[in-house]
C-alpha atoms as a PDB file:
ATOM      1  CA  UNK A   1       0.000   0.000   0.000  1.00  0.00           C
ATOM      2  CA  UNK A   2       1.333   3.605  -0.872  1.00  0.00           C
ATOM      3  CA  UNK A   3       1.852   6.516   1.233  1.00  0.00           C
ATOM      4  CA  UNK A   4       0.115   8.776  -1.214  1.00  0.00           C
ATOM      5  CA  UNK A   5      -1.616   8.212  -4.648  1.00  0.00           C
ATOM      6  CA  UNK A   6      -3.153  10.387  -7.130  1.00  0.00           C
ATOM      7  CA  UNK A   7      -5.008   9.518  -9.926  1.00  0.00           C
ATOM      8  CA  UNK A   8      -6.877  11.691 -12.918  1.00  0.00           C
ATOM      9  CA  UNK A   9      -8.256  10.102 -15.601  1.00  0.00           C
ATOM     10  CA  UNK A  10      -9.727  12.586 -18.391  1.00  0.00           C
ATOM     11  CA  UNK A  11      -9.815  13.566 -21.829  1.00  0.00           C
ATOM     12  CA  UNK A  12      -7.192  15.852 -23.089  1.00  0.00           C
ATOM     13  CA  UNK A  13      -6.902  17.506 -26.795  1.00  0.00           C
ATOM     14  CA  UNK A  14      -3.817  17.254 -28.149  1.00  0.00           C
ATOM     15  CA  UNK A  15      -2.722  20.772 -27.327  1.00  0.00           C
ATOM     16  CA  UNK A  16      -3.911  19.949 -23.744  1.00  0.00           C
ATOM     17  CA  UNK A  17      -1.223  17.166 -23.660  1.00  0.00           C
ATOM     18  CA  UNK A  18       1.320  19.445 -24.704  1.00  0.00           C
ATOM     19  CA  UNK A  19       0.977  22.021 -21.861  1.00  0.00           C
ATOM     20  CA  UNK A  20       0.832  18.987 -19.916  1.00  0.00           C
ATOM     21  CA  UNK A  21       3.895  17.639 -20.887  1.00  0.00           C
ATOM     22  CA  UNK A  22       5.420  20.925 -20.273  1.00  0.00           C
ATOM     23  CA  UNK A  23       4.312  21.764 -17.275  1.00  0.00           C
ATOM     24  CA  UNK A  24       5.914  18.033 -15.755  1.00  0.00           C
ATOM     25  CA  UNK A  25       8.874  19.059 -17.928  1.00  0.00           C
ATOM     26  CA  UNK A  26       9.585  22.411 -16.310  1.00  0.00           C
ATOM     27  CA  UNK A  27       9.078  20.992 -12.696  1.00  0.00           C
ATOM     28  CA  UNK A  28      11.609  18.684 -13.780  1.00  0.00           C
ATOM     29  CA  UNK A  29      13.858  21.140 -14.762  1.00  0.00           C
ATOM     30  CA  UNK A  30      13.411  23.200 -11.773  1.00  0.00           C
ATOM     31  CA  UNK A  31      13.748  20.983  -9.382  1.00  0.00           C
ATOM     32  CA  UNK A  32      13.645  21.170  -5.763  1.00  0.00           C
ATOM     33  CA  UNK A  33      10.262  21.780  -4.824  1.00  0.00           C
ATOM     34  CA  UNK A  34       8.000  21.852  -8.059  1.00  0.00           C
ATOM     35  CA  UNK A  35       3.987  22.669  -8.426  1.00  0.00           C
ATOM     36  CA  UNK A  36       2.690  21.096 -11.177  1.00  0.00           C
ATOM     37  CA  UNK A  37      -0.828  22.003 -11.482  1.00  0.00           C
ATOM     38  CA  UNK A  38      -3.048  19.671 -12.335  1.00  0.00           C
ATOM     39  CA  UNK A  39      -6.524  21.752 -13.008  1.00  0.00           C
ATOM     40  CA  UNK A  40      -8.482  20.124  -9.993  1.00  0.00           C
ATOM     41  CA  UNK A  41      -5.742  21.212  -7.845  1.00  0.00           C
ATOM     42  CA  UNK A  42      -2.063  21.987  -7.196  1.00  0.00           C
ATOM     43  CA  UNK A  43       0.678  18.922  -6.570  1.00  0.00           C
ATOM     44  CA  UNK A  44       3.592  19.975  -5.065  1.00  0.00           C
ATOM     45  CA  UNK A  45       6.658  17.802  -5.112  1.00  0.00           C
ATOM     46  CA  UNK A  46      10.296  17.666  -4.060  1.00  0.00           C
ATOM     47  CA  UNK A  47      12.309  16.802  -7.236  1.00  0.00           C
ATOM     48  CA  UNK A  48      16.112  15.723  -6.836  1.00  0.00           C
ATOM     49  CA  UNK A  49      18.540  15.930  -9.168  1.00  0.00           C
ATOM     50  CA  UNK A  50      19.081  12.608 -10.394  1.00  0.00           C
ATOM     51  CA  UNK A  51      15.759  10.462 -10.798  1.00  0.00           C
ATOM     52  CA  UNK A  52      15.271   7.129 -12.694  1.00  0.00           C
ATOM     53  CA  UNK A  53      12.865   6.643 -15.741  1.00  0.00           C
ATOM     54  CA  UNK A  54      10.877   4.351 -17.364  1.00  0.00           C
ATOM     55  CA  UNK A  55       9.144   4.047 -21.036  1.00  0.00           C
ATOM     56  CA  UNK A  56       6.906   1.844 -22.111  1.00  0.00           C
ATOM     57  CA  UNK A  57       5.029   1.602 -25.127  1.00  0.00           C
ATOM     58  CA  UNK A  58       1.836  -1.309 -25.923  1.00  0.00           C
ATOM     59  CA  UNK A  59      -0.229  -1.331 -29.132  1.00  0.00           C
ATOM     60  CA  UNK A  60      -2.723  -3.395 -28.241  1.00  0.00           C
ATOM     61  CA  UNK A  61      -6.788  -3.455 -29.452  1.00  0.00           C
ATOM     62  CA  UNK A  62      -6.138  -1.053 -32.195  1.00  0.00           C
ATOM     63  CA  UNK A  63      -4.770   1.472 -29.266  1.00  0.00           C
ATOM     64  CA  UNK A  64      -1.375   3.032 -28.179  1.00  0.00           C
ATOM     65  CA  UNK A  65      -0.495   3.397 -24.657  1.00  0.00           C
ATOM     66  CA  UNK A  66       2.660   5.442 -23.876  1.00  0.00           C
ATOM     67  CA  UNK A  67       3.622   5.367 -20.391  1.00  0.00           C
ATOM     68  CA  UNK A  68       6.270   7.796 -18.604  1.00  0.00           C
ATOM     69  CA  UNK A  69       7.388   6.780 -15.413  1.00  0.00           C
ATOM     70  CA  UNK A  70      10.000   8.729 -13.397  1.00  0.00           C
ATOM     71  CA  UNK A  71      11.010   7.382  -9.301  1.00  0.00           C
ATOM     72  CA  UNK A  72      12.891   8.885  -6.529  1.00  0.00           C
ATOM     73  CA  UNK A  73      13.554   8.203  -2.881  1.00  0.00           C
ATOM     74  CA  UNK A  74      11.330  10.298  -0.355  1.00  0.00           C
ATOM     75  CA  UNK A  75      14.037  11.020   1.933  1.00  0.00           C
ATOM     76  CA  UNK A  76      16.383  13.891   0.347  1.00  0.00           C
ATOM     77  CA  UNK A  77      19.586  12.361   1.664  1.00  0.00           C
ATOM     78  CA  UNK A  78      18.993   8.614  -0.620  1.00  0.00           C
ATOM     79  CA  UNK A  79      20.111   8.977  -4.165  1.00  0.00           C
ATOM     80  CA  UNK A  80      18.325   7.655  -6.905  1.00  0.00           C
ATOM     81  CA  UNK A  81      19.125   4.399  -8.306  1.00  0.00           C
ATOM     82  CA  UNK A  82      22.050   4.667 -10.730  1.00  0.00           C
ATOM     83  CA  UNK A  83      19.940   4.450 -14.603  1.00  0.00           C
ATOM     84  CA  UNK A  84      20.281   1.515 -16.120  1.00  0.00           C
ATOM     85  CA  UNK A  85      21.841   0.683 -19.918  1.00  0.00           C
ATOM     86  CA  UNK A  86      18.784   0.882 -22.164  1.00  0.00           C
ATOM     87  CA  UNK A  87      17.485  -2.223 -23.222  1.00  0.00           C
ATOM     88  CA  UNK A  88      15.362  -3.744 -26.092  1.00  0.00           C
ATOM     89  CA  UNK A  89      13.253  -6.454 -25.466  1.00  0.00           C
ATOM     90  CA  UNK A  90      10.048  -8.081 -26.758  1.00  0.00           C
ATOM     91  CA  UNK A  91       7.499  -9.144 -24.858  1.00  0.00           C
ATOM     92  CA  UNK A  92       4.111 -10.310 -24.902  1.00  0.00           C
ATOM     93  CA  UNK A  93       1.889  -8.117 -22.449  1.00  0.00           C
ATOM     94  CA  UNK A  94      -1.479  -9.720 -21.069  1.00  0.00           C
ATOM     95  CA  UNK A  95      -4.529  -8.016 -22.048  1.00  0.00           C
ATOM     96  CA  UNK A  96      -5.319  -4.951 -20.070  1.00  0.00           C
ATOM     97  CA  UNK A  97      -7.456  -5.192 -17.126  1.00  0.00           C
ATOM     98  CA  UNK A  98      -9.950  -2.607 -16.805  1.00  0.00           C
ATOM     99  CA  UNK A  99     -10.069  -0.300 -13.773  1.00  0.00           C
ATOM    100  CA  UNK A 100      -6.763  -1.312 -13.113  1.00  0.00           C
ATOM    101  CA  UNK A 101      -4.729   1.503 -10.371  1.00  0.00           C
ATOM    102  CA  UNK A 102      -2.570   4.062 -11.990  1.00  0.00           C
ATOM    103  CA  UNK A 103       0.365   5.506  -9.225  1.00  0.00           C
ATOM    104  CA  UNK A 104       0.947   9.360  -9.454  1.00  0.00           C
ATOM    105  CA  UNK A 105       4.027   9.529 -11.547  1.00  0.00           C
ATOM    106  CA  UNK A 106       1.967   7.134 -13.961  1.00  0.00           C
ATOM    107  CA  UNK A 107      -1.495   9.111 -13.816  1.00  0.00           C
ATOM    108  CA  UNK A 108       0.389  12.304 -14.954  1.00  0.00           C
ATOM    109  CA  UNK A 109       1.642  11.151 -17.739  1.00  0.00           C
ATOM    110  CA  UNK A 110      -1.536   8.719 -18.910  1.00  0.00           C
ATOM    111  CA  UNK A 111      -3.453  12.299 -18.756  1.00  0.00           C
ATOM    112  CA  UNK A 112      -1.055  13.304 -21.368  1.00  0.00           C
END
């Protein structure tokens, strides 16, 4: 069980998606403690300097799910994990299960 989630789930245009996008990407860049807001209400987080990612990309039932994951440690004095050398695999995913949870760092990014 997590300390915290957030979840939005909503239609976006494409230009929505964008300011989005930038938005995350200028908290990001900031770092330290970053407001991203979110248009139901303002999430404030403490950003370090290194972070690790994740992308992942399914095409599955004639759709396209991108996913953009980013993780850090809560306490400021851990460091993030050191990133790993990008790989390329194939895999088979199972079929999506609906109403399945979406974490924070996950939610953001599905919006976009």
């Amino acid at each position: 069980m997590s300390d915290l989630k957030f979840e939005q789930k909503r239609s976006l245009s494409r230009h929505e998606a964008a300011d989005l996008l930038t938005a995350l990407a200028g908290a990001l860049r900031e770092g330290g403690r970053a407001e991203l807001d979110l248009g139901s209400g303002v999430l404030g987080l403490r950003v370090p300097d290194r972070l690790h990612g994740e992308i992942e990309v399914e095409v599955e039932d004639g759709k396209i799910e991108l996913e953009i994951e980013f993780t850090w440690p809560i306490t400021p004095n851990e460091t993030a994990a050191a990133p790993r050398q990008p790989t390329a695999t194939a895999r088979k995913s199972a079929p999506a299960k609906s109403g399945r949870g979406r974490s924070t760092k996950r939610a953001a990014a599905k919006a976009a």
